[in-house]
C-alpha atoms as a PDB file:
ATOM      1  CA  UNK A   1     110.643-193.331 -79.678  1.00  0.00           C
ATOM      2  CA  UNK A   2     107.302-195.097 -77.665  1.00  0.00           C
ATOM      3  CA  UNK A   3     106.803-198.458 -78.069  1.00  0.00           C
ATOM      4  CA  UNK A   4     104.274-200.022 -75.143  1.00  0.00           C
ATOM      5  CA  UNK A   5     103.521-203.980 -74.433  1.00  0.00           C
ATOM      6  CA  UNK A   6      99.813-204.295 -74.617  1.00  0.00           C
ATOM      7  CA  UNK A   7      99.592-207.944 -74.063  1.00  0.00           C
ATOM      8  CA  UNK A   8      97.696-207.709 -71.165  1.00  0.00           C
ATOM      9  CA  UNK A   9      95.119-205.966 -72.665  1.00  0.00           C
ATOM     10  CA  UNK A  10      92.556-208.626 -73.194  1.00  0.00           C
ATOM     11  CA  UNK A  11      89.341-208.041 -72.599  1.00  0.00           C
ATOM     12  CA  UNK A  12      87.144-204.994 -74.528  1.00  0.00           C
ATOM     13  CA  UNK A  13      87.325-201.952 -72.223  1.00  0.00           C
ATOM     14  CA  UNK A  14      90.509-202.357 -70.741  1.00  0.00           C
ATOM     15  CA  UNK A  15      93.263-199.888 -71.060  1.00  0.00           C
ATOM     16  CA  UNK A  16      96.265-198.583 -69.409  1.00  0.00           C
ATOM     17  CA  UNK A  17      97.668-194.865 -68.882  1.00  0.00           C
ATOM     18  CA  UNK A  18     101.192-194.505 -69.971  1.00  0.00           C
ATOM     19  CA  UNK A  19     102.960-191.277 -68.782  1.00  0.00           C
ATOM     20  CA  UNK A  20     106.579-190.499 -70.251  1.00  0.00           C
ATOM     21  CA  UNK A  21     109.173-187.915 -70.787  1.00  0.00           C
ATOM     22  CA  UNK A  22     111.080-188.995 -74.215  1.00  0.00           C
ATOM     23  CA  UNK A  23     114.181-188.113 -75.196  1.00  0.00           C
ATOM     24  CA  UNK A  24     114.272-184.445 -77.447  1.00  0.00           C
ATOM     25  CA  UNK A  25     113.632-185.582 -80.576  1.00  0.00           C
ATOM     26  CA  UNK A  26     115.482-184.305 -83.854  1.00  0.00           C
ATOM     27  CA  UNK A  27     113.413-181.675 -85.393  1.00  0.00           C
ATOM     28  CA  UNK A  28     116.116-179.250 -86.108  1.00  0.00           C
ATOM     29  CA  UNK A  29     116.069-179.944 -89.640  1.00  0.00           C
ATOM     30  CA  UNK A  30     112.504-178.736 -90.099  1.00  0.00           C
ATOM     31  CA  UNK A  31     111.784-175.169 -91.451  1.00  0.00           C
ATOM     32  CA  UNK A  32     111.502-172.626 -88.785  1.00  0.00           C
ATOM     33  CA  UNK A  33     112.569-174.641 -85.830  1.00  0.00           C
ATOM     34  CA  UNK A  34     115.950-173.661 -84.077  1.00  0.00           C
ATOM     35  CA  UNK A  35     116.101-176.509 -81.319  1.00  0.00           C
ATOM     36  CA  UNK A  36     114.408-178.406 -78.436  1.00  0.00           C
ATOM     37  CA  UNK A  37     114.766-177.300 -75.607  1.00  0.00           C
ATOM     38  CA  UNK A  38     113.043-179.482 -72.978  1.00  0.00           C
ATOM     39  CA  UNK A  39     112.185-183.742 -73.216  1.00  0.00           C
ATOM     40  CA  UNK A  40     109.065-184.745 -75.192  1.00  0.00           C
ATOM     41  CA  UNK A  41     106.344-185.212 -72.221  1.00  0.00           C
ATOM     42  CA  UNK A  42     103.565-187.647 -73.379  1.00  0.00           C
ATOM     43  CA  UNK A  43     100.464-189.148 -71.646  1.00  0.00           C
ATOM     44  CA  UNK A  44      98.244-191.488 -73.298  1.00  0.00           C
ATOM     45  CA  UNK A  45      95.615-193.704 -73.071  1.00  0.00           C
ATOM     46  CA  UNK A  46      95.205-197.363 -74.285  1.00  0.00           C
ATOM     47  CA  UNK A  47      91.876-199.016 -74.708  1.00  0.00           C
ATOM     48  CA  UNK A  48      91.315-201.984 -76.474  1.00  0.00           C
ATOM     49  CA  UNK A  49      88.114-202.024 -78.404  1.00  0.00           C
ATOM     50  CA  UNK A  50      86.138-204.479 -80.274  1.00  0.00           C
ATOM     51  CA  UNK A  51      88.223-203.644 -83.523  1.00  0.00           C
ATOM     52  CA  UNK A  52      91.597-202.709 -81.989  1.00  0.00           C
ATOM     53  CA  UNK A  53      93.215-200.566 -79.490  1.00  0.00           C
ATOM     54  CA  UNK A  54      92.358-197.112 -79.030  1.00  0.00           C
ATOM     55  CA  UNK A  55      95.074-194.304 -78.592  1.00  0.00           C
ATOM     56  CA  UNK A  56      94.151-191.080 -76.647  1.00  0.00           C
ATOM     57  CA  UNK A  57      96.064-188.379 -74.820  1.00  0.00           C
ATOM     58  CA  UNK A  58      98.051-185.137 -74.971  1.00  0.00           C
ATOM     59  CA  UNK A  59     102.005-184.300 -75.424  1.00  0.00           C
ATOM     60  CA  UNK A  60     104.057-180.920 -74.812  1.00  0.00           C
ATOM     61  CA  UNK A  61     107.371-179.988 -75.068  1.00  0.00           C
ATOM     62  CA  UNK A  62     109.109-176.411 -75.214  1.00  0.00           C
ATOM     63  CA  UNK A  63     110.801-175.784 -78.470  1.00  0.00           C
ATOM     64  CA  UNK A  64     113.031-172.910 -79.897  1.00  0.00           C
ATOM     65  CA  UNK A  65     111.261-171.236 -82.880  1.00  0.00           C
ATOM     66  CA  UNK A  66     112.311-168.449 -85.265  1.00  0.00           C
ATOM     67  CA  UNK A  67     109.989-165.812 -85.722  1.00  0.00           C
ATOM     68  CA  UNK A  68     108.513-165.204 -89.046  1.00  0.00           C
ATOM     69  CA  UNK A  69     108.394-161.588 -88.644  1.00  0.00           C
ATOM     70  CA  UNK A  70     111.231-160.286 -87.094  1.00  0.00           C
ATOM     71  CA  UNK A  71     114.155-163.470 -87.343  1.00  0.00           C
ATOM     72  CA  UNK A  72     114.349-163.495 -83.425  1.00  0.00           C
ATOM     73  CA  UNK A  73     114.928-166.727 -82.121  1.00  0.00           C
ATOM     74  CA  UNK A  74     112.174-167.333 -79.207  1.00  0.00           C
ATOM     75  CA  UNK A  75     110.657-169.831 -76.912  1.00  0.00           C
ATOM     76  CA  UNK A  76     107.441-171.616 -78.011  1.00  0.00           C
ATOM     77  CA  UNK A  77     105.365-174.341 -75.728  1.00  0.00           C
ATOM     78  CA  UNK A  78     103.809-176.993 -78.178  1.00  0.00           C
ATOM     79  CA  UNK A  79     101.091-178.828 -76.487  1.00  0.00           C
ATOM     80  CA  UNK A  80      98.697-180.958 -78.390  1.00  0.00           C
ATOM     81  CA  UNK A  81      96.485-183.944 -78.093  1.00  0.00           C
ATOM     82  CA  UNK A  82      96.600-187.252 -80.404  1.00  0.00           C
ATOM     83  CA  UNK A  83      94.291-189.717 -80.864  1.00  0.00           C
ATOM     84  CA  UNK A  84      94.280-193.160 -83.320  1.00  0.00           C
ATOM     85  CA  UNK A  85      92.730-196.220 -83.749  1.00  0.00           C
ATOM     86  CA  UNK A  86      95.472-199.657 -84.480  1.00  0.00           C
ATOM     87  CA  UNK A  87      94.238-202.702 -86.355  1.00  0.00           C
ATOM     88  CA  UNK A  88      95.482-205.751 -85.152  1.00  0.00           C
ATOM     89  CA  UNK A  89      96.925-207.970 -88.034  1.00  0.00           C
ATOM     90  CA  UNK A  90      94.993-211.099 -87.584  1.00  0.00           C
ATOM     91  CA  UNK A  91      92.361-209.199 -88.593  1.00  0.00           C
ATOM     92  CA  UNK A  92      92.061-209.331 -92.507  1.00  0.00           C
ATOM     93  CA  UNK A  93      89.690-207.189 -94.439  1.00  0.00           C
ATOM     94  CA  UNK A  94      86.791-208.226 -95.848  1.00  0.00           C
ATOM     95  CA  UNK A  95      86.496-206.734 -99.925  1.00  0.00           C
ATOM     96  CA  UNK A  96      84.322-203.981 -98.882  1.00  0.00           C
ATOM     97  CA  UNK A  97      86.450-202.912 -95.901  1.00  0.00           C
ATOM     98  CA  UNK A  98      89.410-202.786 -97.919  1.00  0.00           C
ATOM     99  CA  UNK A  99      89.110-199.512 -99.354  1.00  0.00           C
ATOM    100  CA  UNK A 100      87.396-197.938 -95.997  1.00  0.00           C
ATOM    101  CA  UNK A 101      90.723-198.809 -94.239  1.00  0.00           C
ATOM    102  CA  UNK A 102      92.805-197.427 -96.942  1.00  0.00           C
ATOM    103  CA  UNK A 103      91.178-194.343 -96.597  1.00  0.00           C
ATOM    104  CA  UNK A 104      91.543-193.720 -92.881  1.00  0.00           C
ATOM    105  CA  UNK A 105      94.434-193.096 -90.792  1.00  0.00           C
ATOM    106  CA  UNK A 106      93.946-196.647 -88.651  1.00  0.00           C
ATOM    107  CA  UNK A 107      97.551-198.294 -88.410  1.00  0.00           C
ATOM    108  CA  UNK A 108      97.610-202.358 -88.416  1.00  0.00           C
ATOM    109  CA  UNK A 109      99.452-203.697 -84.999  1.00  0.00           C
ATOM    110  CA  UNK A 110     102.133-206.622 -85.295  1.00  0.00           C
ATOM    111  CA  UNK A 111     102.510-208.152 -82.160  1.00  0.00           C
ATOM    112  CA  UNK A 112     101.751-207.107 -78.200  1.00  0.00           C
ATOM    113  CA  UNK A 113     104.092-204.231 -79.092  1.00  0.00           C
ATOM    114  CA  UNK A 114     102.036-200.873 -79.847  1.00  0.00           C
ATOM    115  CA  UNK A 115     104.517-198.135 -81.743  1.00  0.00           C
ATOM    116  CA  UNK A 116     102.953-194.804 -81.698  1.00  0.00           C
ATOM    117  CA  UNK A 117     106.318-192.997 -82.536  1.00  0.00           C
ATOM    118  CA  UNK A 118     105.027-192.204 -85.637  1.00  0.00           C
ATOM    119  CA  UNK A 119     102.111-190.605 -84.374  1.00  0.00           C
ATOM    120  CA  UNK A 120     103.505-188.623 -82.102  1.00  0.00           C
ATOM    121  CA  UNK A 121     106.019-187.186 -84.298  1.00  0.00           C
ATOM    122  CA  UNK A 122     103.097-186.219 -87.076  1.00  0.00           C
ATOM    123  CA  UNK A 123     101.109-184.642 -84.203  1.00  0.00           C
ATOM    124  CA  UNK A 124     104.479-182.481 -83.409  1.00  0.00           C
ATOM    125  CA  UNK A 125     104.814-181.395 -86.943  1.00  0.00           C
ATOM    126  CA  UNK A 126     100.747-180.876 -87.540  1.00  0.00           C
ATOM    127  CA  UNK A 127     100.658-178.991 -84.196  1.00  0.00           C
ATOM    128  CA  UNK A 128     104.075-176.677 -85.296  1.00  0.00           C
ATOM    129  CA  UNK A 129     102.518-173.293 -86.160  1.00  0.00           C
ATOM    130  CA  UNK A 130     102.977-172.665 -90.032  1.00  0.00           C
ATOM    131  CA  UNK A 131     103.641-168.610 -89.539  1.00  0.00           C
ATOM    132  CA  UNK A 132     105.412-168.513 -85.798  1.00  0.00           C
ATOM    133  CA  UNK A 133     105.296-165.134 -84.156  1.00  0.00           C
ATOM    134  CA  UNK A 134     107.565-164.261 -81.478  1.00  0.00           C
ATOM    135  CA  UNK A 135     104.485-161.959 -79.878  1.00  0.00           C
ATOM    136  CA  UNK A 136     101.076-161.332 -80.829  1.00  0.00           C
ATOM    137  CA  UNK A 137     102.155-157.581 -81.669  1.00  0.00           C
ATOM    138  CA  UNK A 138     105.390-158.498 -83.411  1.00  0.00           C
ATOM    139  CA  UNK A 139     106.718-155.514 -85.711  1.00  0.00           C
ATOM    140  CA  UNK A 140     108.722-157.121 -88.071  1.00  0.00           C
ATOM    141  CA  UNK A 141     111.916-155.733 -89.236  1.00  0.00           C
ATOM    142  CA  UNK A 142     112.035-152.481 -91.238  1.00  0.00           C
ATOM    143  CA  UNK A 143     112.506-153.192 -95.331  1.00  0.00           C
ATOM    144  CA  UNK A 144     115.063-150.086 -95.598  1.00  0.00           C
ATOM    145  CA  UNK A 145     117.300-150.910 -93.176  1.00  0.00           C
ATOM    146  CA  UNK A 146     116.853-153.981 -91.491  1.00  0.00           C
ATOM    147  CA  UNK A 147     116.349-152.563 -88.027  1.00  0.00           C
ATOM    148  CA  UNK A 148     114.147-155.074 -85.569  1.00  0.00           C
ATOM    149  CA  UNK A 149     110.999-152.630 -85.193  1.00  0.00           C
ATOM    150  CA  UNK A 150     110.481-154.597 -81.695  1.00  0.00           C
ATOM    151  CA  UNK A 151     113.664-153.166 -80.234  1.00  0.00           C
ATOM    152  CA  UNK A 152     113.860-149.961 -81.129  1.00  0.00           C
ATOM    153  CA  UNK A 153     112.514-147.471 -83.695  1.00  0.00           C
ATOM    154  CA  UNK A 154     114.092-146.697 -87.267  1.00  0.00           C
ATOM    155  CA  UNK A 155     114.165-143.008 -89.110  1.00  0.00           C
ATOM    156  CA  UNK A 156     113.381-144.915 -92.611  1.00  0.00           C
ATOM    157  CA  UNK A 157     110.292-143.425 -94.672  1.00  0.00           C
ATOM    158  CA  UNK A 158     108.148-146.552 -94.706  1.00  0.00           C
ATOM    159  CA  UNK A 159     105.262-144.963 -96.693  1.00  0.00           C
ATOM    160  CA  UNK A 160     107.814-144.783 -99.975  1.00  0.00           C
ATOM    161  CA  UNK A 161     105.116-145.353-102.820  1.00  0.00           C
ATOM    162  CA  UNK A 162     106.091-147.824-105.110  1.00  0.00           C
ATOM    163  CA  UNK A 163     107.919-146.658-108.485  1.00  0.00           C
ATOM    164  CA  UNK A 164     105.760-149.284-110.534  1.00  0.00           C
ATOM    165  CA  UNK A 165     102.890-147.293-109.302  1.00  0.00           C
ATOM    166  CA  UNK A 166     104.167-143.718-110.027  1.00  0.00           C
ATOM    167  CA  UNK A 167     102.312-143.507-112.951  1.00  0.00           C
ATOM    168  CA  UNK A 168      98.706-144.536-111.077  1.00  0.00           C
ATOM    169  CA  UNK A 169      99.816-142.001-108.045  1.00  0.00           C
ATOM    170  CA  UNK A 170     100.495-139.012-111.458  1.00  0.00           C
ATOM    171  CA  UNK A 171      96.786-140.268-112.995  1.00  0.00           C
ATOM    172  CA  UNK A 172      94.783-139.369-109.472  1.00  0.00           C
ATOM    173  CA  UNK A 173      96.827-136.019-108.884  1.00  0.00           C
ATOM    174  CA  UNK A 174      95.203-135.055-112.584  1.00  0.00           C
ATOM    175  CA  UNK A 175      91.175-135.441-111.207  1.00  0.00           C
END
């Protein structure tokens, strides 16, 4: 998805500012998401630090999400910012450090090629909204009928009590 050349990043302090619009990636298959409906616009910032390089910035894209309350199919703009630290791999581990890195999200870099395809795609799916509303004041649908309360109004009794609970409703009517 985003691979960058970093070999001229040398010196500690140095970075570059890569701005792209990637191709709509595949995230159909994922729970809740209809489509993609616009390229994957990402901005970051490179720095190479005393340990590694240094991965800031932000990403959005505008994707097609299914309500949780109502089944509508609506709009949704995802923006979120990322941020990681890459190990180079000439740089082994000392004992100690071992578990340290194992324990944080740092990545080890292979080459002057820096892949951060995988962190933008676990950014997309941490930033995807786990219960997606299609408004703030979203209705639902009614449980009698079906009827999308955000359209238009159902004659359905709503307040039915419960059979299981028949007996408890009986039991206060007594006092």
């Amino acid at each position: 998805m985003m691979q960058i050349n970093i070999a001229g990043l040398k010196d500690d302090g140095d970075f570059i500012v890569v701005s792209e619009d990637l191709r709509k990636p595949d995230l159909a298959e994922l729970p809740g998401i209809e489509g993609v409906n616009s390229p994957l616009s990402v901005e970051v910032t490179i720095t190479k630090t005393d340990k590694g390089f240094l991965v800031q910035g932000e990403f959005q894209i505008e994707l097609q999400l299914i309500c949780n309350r109502c089944l509508t199919s609506f709009k949704y703009q995802l923006a979120a910012r990322i941020g990681d630290e890459y190990l180079p791999n000439w740089k082994e581990p000392a004992e100690n450090e071992l578990d340290e890195l194992l324990n944080e999200p740092n990545i080890i870099l292979r080459g002057n090629v820096l892949d951060i395809s995988g962190l933008i795609e676990e950014s997309i799916l941490l930033a995807i909204p786990m219960k997606a509303t299609c408004q703030e004041k979203c209705q639902g649908i009614c449980p009698e009928c079906g009827q999308v309360l955000n359209e238009k109004t159902c004659q359905c009794e709503i307040d039915k009590p419960d059979l299981r609970l028949a007996p408890l409703a009986d039991l206060f009517k007594k006092q």
